[in-house]
Protein backbone atom coordinates (compact mmCIF):
# COMPACT_ATOMS: atom_id res chain seq x y z
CA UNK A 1 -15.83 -1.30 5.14
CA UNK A 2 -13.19 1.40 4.71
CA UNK A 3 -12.21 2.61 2.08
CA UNK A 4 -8.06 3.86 1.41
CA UNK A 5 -7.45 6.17 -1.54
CA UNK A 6 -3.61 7.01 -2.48
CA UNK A 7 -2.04 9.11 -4.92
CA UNK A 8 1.34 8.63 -7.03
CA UNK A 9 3.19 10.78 -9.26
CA UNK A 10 6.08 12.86 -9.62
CA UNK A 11 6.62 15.73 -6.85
CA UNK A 12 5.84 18.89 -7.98
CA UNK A 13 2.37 17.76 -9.54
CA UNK A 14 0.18 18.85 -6.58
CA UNK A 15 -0.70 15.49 -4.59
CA UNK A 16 -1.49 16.64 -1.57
CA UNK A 17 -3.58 19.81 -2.39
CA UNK A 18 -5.66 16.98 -4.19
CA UNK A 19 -5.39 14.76 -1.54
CA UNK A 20 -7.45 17.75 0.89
CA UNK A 21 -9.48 18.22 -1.88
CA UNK A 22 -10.10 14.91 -1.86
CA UNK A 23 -11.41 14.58 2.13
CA UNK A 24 -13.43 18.12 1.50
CA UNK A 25 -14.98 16.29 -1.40
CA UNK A 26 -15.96 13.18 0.60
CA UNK A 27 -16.69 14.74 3.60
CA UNK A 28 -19.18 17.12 1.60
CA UNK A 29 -20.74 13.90 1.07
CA UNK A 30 -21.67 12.94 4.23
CA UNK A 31 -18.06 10.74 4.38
CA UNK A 32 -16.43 10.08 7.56
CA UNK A 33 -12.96 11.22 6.35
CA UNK A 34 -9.52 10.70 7.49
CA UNK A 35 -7.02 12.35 5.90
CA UNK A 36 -3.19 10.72 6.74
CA UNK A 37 0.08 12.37 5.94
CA UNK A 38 3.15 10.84 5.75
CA UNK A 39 5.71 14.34 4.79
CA UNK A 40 7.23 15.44 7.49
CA UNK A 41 7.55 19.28 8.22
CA UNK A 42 4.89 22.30 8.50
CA UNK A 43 3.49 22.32 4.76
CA UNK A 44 -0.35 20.59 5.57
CA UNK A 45 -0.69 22.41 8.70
CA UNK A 46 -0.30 25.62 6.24
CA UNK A 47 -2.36 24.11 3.31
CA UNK A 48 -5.25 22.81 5.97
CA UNK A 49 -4.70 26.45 8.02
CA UNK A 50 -4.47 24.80 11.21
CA UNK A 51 -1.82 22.38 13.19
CA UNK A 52 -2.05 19.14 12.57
CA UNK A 53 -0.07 16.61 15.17
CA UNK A 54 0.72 12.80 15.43
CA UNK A 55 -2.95 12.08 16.60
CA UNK A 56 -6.44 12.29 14.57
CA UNK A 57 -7.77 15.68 15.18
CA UNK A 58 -11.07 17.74 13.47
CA UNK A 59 -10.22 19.77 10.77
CA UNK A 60 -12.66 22.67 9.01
CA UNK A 61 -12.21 24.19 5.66
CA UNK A 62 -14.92 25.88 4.49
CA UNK A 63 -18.20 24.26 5.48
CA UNK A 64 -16.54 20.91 5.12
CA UNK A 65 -15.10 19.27 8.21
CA UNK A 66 -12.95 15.46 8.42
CA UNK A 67 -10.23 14.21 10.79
CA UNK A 68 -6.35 14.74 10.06
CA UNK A 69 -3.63 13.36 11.19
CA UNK A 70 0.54 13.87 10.52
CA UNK A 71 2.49 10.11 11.17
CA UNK A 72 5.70 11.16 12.78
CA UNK A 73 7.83 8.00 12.61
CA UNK A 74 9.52 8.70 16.10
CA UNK A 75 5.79 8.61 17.46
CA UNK A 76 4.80 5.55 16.37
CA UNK A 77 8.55 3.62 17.19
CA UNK A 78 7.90 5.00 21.17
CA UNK A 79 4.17 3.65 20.67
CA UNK A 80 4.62 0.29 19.18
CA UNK A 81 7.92 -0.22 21.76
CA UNK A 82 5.79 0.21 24.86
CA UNK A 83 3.01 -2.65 23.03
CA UNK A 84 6.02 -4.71 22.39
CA UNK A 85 7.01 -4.41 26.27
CA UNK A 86 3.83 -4.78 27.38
CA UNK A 87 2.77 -7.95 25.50
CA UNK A 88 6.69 -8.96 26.33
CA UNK A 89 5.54 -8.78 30.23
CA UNK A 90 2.15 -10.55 30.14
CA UNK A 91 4.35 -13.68 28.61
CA UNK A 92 7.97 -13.75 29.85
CA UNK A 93 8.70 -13.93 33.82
CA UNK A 94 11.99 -12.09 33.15
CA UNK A 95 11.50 -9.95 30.47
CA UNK A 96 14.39 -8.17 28.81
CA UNK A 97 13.47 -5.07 27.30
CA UNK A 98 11.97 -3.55 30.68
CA UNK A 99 15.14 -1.45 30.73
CA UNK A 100 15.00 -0.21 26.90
CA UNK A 101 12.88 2.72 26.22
CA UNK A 102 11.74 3.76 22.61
CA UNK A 103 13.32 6.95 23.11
CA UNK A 104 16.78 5.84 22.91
CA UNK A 105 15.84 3.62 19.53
CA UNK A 106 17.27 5.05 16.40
CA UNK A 107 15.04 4.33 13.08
CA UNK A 108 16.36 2.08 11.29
CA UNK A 109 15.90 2.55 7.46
CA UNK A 110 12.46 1.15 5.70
CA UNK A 111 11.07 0.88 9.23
CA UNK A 112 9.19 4.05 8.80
CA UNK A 113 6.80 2.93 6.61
CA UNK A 114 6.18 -0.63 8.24
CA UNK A 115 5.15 1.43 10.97
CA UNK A 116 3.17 3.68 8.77
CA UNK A 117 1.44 0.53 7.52
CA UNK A 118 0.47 -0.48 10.67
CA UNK A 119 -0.90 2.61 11.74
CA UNK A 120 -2.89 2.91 8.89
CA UNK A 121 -3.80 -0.53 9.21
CA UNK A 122 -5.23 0.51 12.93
CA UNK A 123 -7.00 3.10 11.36
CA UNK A 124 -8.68 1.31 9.68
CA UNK A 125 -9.82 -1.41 11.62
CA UNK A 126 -10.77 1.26 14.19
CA UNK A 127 -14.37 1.05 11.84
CA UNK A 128 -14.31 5.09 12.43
CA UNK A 129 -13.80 6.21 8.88
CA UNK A 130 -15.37 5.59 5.58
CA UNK A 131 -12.49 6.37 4.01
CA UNK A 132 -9.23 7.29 4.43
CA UNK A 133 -7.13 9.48 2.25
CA UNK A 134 -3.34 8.52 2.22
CA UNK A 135 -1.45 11.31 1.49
CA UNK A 136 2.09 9.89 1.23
CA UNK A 137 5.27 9.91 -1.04
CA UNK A 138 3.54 9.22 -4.15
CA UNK A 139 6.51 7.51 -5.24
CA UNK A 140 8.57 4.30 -5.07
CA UNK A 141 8.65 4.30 -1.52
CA UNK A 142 4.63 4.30 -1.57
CA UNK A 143 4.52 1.39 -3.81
CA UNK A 144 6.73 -0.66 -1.77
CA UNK A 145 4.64 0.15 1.11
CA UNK A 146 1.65 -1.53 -0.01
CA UNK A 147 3.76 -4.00 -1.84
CA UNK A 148 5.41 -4.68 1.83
CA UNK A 149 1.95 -7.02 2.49
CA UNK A 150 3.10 -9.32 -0.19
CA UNK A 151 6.77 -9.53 0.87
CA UNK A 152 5.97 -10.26 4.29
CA UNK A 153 3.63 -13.45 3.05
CA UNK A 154 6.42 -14.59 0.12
CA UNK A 155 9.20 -15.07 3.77
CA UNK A 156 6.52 -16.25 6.19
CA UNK A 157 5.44 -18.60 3.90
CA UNK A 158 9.19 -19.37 2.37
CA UNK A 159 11.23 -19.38 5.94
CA UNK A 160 8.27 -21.59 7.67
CA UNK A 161 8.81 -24.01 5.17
CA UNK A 162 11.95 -23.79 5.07
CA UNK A 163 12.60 -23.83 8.72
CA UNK A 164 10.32 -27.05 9.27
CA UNK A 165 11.79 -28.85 6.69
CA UNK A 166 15.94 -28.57 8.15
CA UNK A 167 17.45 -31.02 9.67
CA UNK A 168 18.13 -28.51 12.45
CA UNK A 169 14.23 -28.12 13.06
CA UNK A 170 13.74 -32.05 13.22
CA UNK A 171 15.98 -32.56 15.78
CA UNK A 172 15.42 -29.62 18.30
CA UNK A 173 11.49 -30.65 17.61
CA UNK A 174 10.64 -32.77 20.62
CA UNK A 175 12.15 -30.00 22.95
CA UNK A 176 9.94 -27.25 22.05
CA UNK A 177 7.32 -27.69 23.50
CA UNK A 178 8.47 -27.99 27.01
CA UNK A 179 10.48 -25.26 26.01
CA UNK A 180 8.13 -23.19 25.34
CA UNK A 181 5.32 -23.82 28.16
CA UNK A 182 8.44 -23.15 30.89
CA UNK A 183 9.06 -19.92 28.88
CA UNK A 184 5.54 -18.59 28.77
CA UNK A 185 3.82 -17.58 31.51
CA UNK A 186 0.46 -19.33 29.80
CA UNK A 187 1.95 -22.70 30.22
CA UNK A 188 0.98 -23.13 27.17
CA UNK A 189 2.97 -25.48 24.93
CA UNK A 190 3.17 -26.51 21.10
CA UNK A 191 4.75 -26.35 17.76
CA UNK A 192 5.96 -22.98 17.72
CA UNK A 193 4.97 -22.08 13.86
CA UNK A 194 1.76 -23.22 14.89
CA UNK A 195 0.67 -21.54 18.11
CA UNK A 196 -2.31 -19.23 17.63
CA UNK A 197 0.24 -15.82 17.59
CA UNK A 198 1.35 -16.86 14.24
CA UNK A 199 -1.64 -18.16 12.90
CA UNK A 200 -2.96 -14.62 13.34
CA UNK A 201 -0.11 -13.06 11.50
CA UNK A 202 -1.16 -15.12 8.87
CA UNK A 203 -4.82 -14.34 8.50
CA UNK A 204 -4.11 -10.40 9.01
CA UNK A 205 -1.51 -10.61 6.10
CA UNK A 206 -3.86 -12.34 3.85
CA UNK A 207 -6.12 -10.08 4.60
CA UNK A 208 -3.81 -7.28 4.11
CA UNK A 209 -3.03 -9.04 0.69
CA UNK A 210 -6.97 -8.96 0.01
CA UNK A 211 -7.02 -5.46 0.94
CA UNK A 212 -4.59 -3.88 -1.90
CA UNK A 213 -6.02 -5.99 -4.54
CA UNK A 214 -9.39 -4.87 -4.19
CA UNK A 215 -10.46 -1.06 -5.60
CA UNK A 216 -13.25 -0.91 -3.22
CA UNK A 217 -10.88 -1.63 -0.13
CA UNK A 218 -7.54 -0.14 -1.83
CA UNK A 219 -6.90 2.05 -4.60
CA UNK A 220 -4.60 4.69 -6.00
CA UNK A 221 -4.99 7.70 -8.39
CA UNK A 222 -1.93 9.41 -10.59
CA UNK A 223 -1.67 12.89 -10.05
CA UNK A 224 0.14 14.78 -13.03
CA UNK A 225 0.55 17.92 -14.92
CA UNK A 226 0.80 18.12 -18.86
CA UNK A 227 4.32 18.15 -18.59
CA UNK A 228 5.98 15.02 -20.69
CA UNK A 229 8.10 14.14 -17.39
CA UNK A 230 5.32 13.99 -15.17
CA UNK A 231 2.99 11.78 -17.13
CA UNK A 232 6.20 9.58 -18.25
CA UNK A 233 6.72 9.60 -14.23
CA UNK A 234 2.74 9.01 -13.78
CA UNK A 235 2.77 6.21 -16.27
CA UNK A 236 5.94 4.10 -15.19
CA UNK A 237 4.07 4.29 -11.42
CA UNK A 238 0.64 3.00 -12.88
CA UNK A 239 2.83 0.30 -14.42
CA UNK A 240 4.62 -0.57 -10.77
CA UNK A 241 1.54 -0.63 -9.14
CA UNK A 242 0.20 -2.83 -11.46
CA UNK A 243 2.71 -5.21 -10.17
CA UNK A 244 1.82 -5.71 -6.76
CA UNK A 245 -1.92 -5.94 -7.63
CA UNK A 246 -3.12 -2.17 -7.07
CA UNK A 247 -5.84 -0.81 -8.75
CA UNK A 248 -4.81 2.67 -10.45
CA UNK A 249 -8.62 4.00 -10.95
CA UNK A 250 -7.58 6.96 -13.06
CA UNK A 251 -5.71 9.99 -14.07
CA UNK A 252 -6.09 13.40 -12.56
CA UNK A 253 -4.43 16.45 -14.54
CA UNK A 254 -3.50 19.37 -12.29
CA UNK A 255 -2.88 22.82 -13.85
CA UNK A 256 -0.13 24.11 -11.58
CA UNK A 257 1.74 26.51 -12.82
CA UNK A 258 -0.26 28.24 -14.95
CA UNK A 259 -4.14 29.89 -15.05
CA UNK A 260 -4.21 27.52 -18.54
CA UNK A 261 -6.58 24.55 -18.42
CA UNK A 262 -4.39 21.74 -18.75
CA UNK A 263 -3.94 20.01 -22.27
CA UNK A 264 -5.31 16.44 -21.42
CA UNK A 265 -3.88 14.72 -25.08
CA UNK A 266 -1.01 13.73 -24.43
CA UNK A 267 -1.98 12.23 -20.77
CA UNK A 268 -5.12 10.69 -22.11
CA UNK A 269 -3.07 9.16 -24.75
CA UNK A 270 -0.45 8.17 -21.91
CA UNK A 271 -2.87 6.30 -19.80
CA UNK A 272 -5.26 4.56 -21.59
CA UNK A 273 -7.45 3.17 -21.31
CA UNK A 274 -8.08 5.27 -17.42
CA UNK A 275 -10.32 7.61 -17.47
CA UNK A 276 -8.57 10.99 -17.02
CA UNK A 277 -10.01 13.95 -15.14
CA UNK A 278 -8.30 17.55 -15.52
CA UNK A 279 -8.76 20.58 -12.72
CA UNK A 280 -8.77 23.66 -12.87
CA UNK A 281 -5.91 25.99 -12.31
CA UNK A 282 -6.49 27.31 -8.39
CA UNK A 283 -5.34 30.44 -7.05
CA UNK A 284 -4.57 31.19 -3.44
CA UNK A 285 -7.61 33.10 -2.84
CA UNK A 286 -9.95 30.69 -3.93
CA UNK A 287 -7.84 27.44 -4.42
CA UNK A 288 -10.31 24.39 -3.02
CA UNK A 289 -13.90 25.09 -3.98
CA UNK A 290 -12.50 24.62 -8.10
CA UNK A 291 -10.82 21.67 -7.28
CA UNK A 292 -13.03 19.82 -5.21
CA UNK A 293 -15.81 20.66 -7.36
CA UNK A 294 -13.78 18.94 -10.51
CA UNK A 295 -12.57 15.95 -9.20
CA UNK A 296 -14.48 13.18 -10.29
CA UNK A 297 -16.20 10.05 -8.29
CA UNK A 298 -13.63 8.72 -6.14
CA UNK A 299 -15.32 6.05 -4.44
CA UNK A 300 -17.76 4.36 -6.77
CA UNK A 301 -17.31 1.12 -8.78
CA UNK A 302 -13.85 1.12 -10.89
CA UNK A 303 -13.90 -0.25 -14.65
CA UNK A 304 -10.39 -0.37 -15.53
CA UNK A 305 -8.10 -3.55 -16.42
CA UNK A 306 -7.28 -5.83 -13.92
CA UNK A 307 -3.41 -6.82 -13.06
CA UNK A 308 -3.92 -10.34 -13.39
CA UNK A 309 -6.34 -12.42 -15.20
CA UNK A 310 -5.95 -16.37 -14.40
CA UNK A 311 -7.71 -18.70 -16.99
CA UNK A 312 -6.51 -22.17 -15.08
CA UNK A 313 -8.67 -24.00 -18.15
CA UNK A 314 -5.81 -22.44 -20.88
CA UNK A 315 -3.31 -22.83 -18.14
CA UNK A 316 -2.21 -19.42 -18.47
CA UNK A 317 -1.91 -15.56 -16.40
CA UNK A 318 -1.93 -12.86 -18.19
CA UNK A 319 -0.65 -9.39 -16.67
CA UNK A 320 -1.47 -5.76 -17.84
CA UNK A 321 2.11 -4.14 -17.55
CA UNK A 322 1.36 -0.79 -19.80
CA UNK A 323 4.16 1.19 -19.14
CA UNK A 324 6.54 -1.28 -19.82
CA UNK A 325 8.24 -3.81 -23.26
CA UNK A 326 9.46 -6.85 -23.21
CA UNK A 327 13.08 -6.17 -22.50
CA UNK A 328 12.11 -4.45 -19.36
CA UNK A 329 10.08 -7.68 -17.60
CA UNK A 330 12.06 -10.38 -16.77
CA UNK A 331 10.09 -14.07 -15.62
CA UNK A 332 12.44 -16.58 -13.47
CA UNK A 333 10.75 -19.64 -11.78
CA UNK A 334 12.58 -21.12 -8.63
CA UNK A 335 10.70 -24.63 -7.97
CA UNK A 336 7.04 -23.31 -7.05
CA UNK A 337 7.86 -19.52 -6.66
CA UNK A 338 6.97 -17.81 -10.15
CA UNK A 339 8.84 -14.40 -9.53
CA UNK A 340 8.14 -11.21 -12.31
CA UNK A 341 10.26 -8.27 -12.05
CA UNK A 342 9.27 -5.49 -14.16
CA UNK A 343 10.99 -1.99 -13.49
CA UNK A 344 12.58 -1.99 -9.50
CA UNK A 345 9.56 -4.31 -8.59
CA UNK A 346 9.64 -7.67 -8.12
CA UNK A 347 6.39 -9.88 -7.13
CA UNK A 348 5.77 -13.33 -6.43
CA UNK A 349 2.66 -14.40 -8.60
CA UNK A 350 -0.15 -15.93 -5.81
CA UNK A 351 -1.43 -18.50 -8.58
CA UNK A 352 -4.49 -20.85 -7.68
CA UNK A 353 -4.80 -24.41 -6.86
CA UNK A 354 -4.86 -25.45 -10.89
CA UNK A 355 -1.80 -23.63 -11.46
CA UNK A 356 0.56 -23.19 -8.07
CA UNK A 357 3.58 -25.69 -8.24
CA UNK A 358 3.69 -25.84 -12.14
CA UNK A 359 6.19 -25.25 -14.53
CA UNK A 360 6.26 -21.96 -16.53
CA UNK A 361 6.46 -23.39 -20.49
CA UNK A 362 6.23 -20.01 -22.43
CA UNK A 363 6.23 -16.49 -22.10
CA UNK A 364 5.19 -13.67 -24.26
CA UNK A 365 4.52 -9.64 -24.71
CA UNK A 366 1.78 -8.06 -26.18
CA UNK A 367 0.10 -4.98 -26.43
CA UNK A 368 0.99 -4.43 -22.44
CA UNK A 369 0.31 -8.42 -21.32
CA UNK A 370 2.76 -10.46 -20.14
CA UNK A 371 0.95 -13.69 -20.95
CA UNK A 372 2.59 -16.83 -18.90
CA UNK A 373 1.99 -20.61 -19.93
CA UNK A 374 2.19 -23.07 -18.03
CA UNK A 375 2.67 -26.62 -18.29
């Protein structure tokens, strides 16, 4: 099983020179690293010392080698057009984007990182790497990235359901599956929201879902300084990835600016009850061996509070929200859909068997919980 570590916090706070330190580290353990950047522009191929393009390629620093690779959104858009073609031939006898070619496509806004996703995704299921370090944003933008997995199962699930239940679906029913066998070149015929093809989409994006909820799959670590804005910064992206079920493992404390150590108070304070690592301040002639030497365990078990607890015999979900208060977390239930919004995330709760399709009786904050009754 691979394993994806990611890093949030503010920019400025050294993410990506921990990030390399990061693959050195695992790689000095005998790791089969991948190290993925999403920023565009020269700055790892001068941190690494050595171009790094749009494909997995070796990379050597010291006497530590992994694999690197630079996502380039343009790329993956020409890439995943030419799969889309070519799965649009095998099925369609007059196929209509023949005559489009990804190199005209403009990217459209957000798609970036669905592609991103799915490239990682590959990656990953390539069963080449024991882990793969995501070196992206660090920000909003990486949050709703991994949060994407659960958006895409909230409308498949929603617009299915919503689809087969219109009067619109019931009476163009009986003419889809002819339809659809003269369409395909299979023959095949059938319900299509239950042909195989979307039955697959299904499985991948629960397994996506299972993926970012579990720290031995999935898990992030906040990169900071000492300065007040960067652990307030650090702290309100814990909290957001708390939301969408991502396991912050801990804290790391980067002396930038300064040959200083790094006071660790006020961030240990900040992020309780992580466990908070601080390195060592790294100068350009000898910045990595410090650093990689300092960080701590990035792979082993993770003891930290989970995002949701379910107790179905209390009838209630409780969920750690530390870097927020009550008047920032609103709770609104549309028939079965219990929907939290805490900061600019939003998440549908996925609540069990006992507790799906139940009304929410009673809500309350305390000491970072949102507990939920239900009825």
């Amino acid at each position: 099983m691979t394993l994806i570590l990611t890093f949030l916090g503010k920019g400025g706070t050294g993410r990506s020179t921990v990030a390399i330190a990061a693959a050195q580290k695992l790689a000095g353990a005998g790791k089969r690293v991948l190290l993925i950047s999403q920023e565009a522009g020269p700055a790892l191929s001068l941190l690494l010392g050595t171009d790094v393009g749009p494909s997995a390629s070796a990379v050597s620093i010291g006497n530590q080698s992994f694999q690197a690779v630079q996502l380039r959104t343009t790329a993956l858009l020409d890439e995943n057009w030419e799969q889309l073609k070519n799965f649009e031939a095998r099925y369609l006898r007059d196929p209509f984007f023949k005559a489009v070619y990804g190199q005209e496509l403009s990217v459209v806004p957000g798609l970036d990182d669905f592609l991103a996703l799915n490239a990682i995704r590959e990656y990953t299921e390539s069963s080449q790497y024991d882990v793969i370090v995501h070196d992206g944003a660090g920000d909003q933008s990486t949050l709703r990235l991994w949060g994407a997995i659960g958006g895409i199962d909230w409308y498949f699930r929603r617009f299915k359901k919503v689809f087969q239940d219109s009067q619109f679906y019931r009476s163009i029913s009986p003419f889809i599956a002819p339809v659809t066998g003269a369409i395909l070149s299979s023959g095949s015929s059938g319900d299509i929201w239950n042909r195989p093809e979307s039955q697959s989409v299904e499985s991948m994006v629960a397994k996506g879902k299972a993926l970012v909820r579990d720290p031995m799959q999935l898990r992030a670590y906040v990169v900071t300084t000492d300065d007040a804005v960067a652990i307030a910064t650090g702290k309100y992206l814990w909290s957001a990835a708390q939301q969408i079920g991502l396991t912050v493992a801990g804290t790391v404390v980067n002396s930038v600016f300064s040959p200083d150590p790094a006071d660790t108070a006020a961030a240990t304070q900040a992020f309780s009850p992580l466990p908070v690592t601080a390195l060592p301040y790294s100068s350009a002639g000898d910045r990595w061996q410090p650093l990689v030497a300092a960080l701590p365990d990035l792979i082993g078990p993770v003891d930290v509070p989970s995002s949701m607890t379910v107790d179905v015999a209390s009838s209630t979900v409780k969920l750690f929200l530390p870097g927020f208060d009550k008047q920032q977390v609103k709770l609104t239930q549309y028939g079965p859909e219990v929907t939290v919004e805490a900061g600019d995330q939003r998440h549908n709760l996925s609540l069990p068997s006992g507790l799906s399709g139940r009304s929410v009786t009673g809500a309350k904050f305390q000491d970072g919980y949102l507990i939920i009754s239900f009825g």
